[in-house]
N, C-alpha and C. Protein backbone atom coordinates (compact mmCIF):
# COMPACT_ATOMS: atom_id res chain seq x y z
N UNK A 1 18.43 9.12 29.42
CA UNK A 1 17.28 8.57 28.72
C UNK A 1 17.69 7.26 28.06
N UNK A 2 17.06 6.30 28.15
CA UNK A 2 16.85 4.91 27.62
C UNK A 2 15.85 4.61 26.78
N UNK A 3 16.34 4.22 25.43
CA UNK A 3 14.98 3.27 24.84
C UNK A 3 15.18 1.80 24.87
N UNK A 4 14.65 1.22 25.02
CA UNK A 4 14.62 -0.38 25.55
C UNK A 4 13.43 -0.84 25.05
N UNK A 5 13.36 -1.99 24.70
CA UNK A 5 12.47 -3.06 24.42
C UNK A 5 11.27 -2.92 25.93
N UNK A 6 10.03 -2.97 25.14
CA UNK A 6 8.98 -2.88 26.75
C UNK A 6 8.74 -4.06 27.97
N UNK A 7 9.04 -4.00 28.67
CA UNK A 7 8.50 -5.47 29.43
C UNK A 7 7.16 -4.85 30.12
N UNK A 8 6.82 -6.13 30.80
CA UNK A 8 5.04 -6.29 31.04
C UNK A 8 5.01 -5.41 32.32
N UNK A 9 6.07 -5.24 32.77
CA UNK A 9 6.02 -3.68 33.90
C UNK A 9 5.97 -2.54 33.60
N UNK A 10 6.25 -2.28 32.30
CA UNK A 10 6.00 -0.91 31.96
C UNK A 10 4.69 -0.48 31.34
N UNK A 11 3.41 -1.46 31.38
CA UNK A 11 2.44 -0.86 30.91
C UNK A 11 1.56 -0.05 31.52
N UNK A 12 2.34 0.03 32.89
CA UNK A 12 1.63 1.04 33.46
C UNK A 12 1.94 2.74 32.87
N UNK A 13 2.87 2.53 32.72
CA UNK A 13 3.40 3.85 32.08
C UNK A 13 3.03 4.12 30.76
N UNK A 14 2.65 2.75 30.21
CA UNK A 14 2.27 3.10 28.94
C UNK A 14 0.94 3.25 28.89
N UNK A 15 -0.02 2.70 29.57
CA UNK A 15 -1.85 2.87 29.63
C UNK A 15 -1.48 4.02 30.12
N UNK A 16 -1.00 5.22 30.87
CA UNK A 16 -1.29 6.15 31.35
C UNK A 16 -0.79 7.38 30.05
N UNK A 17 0.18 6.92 29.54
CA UNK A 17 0.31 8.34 27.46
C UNK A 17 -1.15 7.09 26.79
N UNK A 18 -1.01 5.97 26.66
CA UNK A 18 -1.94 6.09 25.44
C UNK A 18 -3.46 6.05 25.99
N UNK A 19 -4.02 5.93 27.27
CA UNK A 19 -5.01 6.32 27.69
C UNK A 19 -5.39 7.99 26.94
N UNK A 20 -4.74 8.62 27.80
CA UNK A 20 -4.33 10.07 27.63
C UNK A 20 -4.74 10.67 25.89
N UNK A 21 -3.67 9.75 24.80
CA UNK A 21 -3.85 10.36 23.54
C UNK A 21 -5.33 9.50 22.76
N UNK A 22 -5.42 8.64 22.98
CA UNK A 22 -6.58 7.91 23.13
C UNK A 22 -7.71 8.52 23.12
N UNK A 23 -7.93 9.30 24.29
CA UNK A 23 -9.10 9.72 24.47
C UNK A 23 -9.12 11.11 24.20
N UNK A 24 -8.41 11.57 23.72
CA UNK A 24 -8.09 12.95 22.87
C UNK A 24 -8.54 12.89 21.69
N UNK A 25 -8.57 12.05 20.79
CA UNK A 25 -8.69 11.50 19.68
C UNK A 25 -8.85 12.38 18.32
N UNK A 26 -7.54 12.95 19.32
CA UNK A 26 -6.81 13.92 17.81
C UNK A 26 -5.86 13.28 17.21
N UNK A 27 -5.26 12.49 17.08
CA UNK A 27 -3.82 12.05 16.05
C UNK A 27 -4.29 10.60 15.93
N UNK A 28 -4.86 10.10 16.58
CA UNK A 28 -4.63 8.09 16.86
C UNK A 28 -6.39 7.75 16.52
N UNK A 29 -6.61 6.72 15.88
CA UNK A 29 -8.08 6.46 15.11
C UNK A 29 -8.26 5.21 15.94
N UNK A 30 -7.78 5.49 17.83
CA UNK A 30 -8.47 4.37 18.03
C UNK A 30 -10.03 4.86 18.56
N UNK A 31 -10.59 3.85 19.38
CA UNK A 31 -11.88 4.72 19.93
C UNK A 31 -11.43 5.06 20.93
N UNK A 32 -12.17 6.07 21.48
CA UNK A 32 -11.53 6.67 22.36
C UNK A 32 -11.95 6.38 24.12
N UNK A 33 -12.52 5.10 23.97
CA UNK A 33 -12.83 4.92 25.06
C UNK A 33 -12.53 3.44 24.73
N UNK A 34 -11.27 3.15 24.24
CA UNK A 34 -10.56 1.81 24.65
C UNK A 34 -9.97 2.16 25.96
N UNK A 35 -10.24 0.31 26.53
CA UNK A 35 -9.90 0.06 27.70
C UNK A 35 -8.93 -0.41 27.41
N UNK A 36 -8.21 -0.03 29.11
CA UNK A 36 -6.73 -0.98 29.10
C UNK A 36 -6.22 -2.31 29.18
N UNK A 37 -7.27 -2.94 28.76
CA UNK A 37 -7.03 -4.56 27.95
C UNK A 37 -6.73 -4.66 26.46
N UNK A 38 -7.92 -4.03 25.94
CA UNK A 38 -7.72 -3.63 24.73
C UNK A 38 -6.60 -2.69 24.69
N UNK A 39 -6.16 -1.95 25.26
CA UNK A 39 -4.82 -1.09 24.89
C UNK A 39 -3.57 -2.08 24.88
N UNK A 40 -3.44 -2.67 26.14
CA UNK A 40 -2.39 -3.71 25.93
C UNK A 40 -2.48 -4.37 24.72
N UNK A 41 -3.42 -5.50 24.37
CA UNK A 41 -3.50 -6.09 22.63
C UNK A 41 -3.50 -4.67 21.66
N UNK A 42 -3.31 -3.92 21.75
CA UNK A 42 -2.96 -3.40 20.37
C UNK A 42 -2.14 -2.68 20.22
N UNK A 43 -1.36 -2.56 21.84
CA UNK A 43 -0.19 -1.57 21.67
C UNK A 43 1.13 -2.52 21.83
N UNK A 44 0.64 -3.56 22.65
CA UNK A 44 2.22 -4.56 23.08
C UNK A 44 1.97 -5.95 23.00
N UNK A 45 0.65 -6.63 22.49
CA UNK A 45 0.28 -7.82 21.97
C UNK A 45 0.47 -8.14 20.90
N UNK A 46 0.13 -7.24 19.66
CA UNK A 46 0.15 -7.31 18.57
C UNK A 46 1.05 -6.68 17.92
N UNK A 47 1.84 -5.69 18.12
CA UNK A 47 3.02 -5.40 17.42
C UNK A 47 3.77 -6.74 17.43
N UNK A 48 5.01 -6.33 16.60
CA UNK A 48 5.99 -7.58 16.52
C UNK A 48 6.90 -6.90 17.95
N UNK A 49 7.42 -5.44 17.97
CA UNK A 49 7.92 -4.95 19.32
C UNK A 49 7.24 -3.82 19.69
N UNK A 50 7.44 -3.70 21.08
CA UNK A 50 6.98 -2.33 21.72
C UNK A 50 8.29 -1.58 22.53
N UNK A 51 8.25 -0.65 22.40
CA UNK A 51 9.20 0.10 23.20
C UNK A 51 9.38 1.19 24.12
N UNK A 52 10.01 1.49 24.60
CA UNK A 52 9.98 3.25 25.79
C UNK A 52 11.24 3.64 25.45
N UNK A 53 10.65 4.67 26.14
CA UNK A 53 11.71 6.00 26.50
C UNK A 53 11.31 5.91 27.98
N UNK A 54 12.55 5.69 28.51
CA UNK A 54 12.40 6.02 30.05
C UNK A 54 13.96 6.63 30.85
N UNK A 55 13.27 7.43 31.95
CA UNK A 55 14.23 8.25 32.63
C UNK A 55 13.61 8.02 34.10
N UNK A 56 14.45 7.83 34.49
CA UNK A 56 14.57 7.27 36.37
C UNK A 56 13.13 6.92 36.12
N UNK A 57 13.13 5.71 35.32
CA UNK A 57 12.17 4.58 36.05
C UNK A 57 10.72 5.37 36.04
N UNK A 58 11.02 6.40 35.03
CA UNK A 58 9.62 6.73 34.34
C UNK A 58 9.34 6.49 32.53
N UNK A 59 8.33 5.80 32.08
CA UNK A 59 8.01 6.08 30.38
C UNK A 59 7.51 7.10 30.28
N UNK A 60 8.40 7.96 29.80
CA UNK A 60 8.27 9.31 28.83
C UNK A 60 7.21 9.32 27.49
N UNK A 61 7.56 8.12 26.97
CA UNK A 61 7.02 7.92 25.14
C UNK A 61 7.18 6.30 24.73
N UNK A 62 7.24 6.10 24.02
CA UNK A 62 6.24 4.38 23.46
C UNK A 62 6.40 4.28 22.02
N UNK A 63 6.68 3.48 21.30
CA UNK A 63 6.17 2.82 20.01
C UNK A 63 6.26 1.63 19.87
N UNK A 64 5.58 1.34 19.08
CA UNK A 64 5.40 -0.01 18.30
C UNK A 64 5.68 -0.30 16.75
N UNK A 65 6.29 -1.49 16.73
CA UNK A 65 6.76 -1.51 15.12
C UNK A 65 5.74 -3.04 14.85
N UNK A 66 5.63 -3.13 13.85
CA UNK A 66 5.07 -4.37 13.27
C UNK A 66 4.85 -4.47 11.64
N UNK A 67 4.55 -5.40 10.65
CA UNK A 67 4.58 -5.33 9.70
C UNK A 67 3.38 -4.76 9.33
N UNK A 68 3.38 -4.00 8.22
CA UNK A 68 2.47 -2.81 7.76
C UNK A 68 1.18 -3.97 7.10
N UNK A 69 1.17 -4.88 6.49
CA UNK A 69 0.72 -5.97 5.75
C UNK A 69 1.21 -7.47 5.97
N UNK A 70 0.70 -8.33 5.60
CA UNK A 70 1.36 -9.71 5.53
C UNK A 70 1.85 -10.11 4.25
N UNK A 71 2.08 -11.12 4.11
CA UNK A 71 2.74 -12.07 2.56
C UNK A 71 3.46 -10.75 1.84
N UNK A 72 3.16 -10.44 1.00
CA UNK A 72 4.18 -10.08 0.15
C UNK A 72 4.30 -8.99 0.45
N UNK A 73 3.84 -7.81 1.34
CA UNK A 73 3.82 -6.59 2.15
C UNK A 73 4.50 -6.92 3.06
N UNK A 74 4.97 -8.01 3.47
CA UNK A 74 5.63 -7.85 5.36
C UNK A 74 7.53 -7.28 5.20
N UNK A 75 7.77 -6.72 4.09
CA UNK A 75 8.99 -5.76 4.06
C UNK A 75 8.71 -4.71 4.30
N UNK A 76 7.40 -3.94 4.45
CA UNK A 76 7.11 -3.04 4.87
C UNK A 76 6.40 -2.68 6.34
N UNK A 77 7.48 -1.84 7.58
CA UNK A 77 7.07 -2.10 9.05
C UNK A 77 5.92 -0.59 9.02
N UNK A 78 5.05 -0.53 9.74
CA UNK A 78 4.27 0.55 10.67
C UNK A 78 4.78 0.38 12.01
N UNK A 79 4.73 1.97 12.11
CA UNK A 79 5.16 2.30 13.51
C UNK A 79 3.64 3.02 14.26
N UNK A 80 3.91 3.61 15.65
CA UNK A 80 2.74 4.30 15.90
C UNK A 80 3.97 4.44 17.41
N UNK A 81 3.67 5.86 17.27
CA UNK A 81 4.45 7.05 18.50
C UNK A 81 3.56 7.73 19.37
N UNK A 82 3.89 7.49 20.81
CA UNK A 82 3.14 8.37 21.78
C UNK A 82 4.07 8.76 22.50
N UNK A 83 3.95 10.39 22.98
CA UNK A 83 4.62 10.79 24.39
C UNK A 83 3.75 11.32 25.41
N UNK A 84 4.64 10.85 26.44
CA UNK A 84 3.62 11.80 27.71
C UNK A 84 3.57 13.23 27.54
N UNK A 85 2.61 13.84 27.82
CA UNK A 85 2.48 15.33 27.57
C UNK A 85 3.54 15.98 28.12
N UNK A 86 3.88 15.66 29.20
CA UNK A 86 5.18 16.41 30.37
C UNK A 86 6.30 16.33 29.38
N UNK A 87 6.51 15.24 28.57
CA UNK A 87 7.89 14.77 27.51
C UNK A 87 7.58 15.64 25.87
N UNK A 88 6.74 16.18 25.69
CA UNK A 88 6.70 16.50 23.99
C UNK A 88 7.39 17.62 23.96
N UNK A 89 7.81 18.48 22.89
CA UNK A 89 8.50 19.60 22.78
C UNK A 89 10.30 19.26 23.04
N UNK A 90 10.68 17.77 23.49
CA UNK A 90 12.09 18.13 23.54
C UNK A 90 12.87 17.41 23.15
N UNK A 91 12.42 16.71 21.76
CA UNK A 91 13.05 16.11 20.61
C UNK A 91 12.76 13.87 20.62
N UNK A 92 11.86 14.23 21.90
CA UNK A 92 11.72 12.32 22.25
C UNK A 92 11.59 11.80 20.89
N UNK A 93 10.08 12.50 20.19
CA UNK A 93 9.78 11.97 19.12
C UNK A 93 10.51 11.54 17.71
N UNK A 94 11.41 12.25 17.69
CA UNK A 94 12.99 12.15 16.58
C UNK A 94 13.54 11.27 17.18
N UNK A 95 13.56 10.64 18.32
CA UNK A 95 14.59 10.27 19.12
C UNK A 95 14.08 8.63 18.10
N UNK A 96 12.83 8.32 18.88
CA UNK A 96 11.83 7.57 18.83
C UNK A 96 11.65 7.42 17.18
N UNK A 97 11.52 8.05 16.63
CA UNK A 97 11.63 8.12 14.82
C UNK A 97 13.13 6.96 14.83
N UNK A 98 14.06 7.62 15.10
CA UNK A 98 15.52 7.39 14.65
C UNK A 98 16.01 5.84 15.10
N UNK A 99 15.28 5.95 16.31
CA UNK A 99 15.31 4.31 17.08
C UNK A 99 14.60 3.54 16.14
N UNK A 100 13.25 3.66 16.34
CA UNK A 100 12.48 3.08 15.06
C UNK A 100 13.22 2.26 13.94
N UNK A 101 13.50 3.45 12.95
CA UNK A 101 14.33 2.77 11.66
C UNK A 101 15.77 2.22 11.78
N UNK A 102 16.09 2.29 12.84
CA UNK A 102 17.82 1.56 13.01
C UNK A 102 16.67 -0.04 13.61
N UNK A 103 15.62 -0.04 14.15
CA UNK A 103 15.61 -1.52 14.36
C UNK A 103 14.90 -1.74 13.49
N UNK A 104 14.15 -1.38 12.18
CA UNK A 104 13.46 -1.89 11.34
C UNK A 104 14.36 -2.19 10.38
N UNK A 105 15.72 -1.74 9.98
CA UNK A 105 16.59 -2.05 9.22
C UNK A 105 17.27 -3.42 10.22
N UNK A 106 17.37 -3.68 11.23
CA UNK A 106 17.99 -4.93 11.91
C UNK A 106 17.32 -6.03 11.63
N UNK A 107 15.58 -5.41 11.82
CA UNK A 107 14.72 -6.48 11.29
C UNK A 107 14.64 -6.89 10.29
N UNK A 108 15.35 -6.34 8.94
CA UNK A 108 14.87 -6.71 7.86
C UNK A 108 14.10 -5.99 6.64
N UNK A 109 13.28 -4.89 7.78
CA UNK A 109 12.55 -4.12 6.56
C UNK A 109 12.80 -3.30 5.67
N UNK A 110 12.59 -3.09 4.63
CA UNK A 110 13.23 -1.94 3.68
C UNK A 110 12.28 -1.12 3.47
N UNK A 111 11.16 -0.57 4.25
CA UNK A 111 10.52 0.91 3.94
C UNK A 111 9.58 0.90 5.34
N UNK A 112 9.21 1.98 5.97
CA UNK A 112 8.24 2.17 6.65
C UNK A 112 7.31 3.12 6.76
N UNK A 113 5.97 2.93 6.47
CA UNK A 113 4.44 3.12 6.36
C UNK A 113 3.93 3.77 7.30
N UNK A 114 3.50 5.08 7.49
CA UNK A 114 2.21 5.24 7.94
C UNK A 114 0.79 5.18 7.21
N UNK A 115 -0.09 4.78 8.04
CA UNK A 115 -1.06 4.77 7.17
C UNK A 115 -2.31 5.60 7.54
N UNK A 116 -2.24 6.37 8.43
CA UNK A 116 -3.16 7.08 8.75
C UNK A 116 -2.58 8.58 9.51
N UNK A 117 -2.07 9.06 9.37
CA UNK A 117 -1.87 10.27 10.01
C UNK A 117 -2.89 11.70 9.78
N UNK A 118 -3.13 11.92 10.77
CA UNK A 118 -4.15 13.03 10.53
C UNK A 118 -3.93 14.55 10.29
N UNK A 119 -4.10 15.13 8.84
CA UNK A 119 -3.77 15.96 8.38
C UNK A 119 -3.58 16.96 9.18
N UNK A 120 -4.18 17.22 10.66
CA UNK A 120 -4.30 18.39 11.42
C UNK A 120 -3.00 18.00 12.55
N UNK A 121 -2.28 16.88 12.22
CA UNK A 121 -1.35 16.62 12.88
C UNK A 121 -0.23 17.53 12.44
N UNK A 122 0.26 18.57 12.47
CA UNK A 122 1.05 18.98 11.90
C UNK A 122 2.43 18.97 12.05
N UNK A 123 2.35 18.65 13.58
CA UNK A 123 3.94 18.52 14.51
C UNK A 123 4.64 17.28 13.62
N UNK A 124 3.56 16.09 13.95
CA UNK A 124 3.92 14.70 13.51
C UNK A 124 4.39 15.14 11.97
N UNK A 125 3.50 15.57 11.33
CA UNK A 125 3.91 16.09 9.70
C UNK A 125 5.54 16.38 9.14
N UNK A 126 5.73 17.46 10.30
CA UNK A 126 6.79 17.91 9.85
C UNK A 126 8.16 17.42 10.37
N UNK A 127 7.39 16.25 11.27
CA UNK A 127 8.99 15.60 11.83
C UNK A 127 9.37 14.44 11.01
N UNK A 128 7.99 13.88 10.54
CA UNK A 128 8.47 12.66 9.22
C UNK A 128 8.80 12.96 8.08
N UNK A 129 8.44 14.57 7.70
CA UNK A 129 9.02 14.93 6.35
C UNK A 129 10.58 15.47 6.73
N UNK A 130 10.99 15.74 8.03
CA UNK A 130 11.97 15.96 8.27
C UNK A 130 13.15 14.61 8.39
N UNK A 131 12.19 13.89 8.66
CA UNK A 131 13.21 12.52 8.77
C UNK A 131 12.86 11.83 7.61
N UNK A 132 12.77 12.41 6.38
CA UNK A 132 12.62 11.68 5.06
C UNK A 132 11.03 10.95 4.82
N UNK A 133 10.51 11.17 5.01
CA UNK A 133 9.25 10.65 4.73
C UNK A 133 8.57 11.13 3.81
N UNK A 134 8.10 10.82 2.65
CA UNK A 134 6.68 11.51 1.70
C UNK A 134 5.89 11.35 1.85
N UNK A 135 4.83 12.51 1.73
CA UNK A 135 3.32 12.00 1.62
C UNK A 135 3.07 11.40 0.46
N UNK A 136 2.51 10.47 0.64
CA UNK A 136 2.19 9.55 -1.26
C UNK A 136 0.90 9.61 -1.68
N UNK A 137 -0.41 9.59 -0.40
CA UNK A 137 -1.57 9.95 -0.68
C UNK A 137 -1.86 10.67 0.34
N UNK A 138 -3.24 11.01 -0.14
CA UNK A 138 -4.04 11.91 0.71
C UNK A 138 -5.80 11.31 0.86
N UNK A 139 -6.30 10.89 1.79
CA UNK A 139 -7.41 10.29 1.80
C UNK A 139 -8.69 11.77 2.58
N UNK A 140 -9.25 12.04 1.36
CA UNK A 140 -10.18 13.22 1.98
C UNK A 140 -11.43 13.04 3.04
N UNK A 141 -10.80 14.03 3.81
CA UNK A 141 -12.24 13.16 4.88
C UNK A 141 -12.06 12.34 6.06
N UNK A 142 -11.07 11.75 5.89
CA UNK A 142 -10.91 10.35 6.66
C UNK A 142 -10.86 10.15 7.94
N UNK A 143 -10.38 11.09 8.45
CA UNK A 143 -10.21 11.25 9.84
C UNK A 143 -11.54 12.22 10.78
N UNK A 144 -12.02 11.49 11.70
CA UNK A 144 -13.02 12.90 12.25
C UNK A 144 -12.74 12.94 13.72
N UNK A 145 -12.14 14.41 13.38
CA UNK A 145 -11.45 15.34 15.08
C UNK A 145 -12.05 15.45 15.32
N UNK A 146 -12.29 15.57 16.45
CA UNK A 146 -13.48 15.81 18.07
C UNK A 146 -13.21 17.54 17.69
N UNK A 147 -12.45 18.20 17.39
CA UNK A 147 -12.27 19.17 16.80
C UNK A 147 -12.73 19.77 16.30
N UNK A 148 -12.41 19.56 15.50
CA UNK A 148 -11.93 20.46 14.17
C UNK A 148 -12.86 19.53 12.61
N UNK A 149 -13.47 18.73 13.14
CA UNK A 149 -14.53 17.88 12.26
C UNK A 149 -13.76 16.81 11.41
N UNK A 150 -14.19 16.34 9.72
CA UNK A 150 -13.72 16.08 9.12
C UNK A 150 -12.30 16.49 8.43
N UNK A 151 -11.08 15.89 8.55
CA UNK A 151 -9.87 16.34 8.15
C UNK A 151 -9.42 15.30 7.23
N UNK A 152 -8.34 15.49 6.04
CA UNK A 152 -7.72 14.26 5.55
C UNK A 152 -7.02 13.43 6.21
N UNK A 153 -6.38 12.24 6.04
CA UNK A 153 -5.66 11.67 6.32
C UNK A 153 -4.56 11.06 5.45
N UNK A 154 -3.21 11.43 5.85
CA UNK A 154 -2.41 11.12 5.07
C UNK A 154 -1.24 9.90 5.35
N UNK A 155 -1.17 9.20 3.88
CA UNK A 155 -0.23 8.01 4.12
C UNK A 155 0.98 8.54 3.43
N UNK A 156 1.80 8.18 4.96
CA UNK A 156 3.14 8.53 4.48
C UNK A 156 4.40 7.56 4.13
N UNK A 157 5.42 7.50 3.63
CA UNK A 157 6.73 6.21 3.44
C UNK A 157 7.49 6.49 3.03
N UNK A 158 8.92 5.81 3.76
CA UNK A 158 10.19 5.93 3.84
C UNK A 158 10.36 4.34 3.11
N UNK A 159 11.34 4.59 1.79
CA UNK A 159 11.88 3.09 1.89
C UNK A 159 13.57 3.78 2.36
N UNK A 160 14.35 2.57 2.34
CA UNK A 160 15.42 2.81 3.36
C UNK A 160 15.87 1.67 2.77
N UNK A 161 15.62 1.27 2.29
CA UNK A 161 16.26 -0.67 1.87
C UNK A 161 17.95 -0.10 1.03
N UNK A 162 18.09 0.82 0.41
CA UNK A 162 19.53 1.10 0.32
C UNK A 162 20.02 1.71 1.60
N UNK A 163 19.83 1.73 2.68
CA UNK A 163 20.65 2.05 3.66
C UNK A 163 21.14 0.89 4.82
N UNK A 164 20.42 -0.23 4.19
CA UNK A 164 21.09 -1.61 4.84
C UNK A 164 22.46 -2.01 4.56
């Protein structure tokens, strides 16, 4: 397994997980019937990087880092994690966590932000509180599962700036 910086060949691999979680629109607050133009600008246009997990020349999983805010917020990065369904259950996402903050500390940043995670996410929950993360708020309501209806949404953060 490889994580590597994304090039413009791998978005096939990548429109095919964030199509997928996308239109599930259980964990991710995009709409769920973004197209794959719009997926490219907001998954590998607009981050500052995008990345994979890949094994024989397949993407397994994906993130993106970028600054959480501008001007006096841009020490603080957001991430956003997808795996292919075939890949979840066998630690990518830690993998992908751990990659994450070793290049957000290269970059510069000293804490990283989620800002929307959806309370019914629970997997995601317990892998960022496992990799140091707090919940700091809780926004009631915020999120609405195709589900499970109205759920909170919670913002979570790691600073890390003493581990530079």
């Amino acid at each position: 397994m490889q994580i590597r910086e994304a090039h413009e060949s791998d978005f096939e691999g990548i429109w095919c997980i964030f199509q997928g979680v996308a239109a599930a629109g259980e964990t991710y607050a995009y709409d769920r019937s973004t197209n794959r133009s719009q997926a490219i600008k907001l998954w590998c246009e607009a981050p500052r990087k995008t990345y994979v997990a890949v094994q024989d020349n397949q993407v397994l999983a994906t993130y993106y880092l970028k600054n959480n805010q501008a001007g006096p917020g841009n020490h603080v990065c957001n991430c956003g994690y997808m795996v292919a369904p075939e890949a979840r259950g066998k630690g990518l996402a830690t993998l992908l966590c751990e990659h994450s903050e070793k290049i957000a500390v290269e970059l510069g940043y000293s804490a990283m932000q989620f800002n929307f995670v959806a309370a019914s996410n629970v997997g995601a929950i317990r892998l960022w509180h496992k990799s140091g993360f707090e919940t700091v708020g809780r926004l009631p309501k915020a999120f609405n599962h195709p589900k499970l209806g109205l759920v909170d949404a919670l913002v979570m953060y790691k600073w890390f700036a003493e581990e530079n």
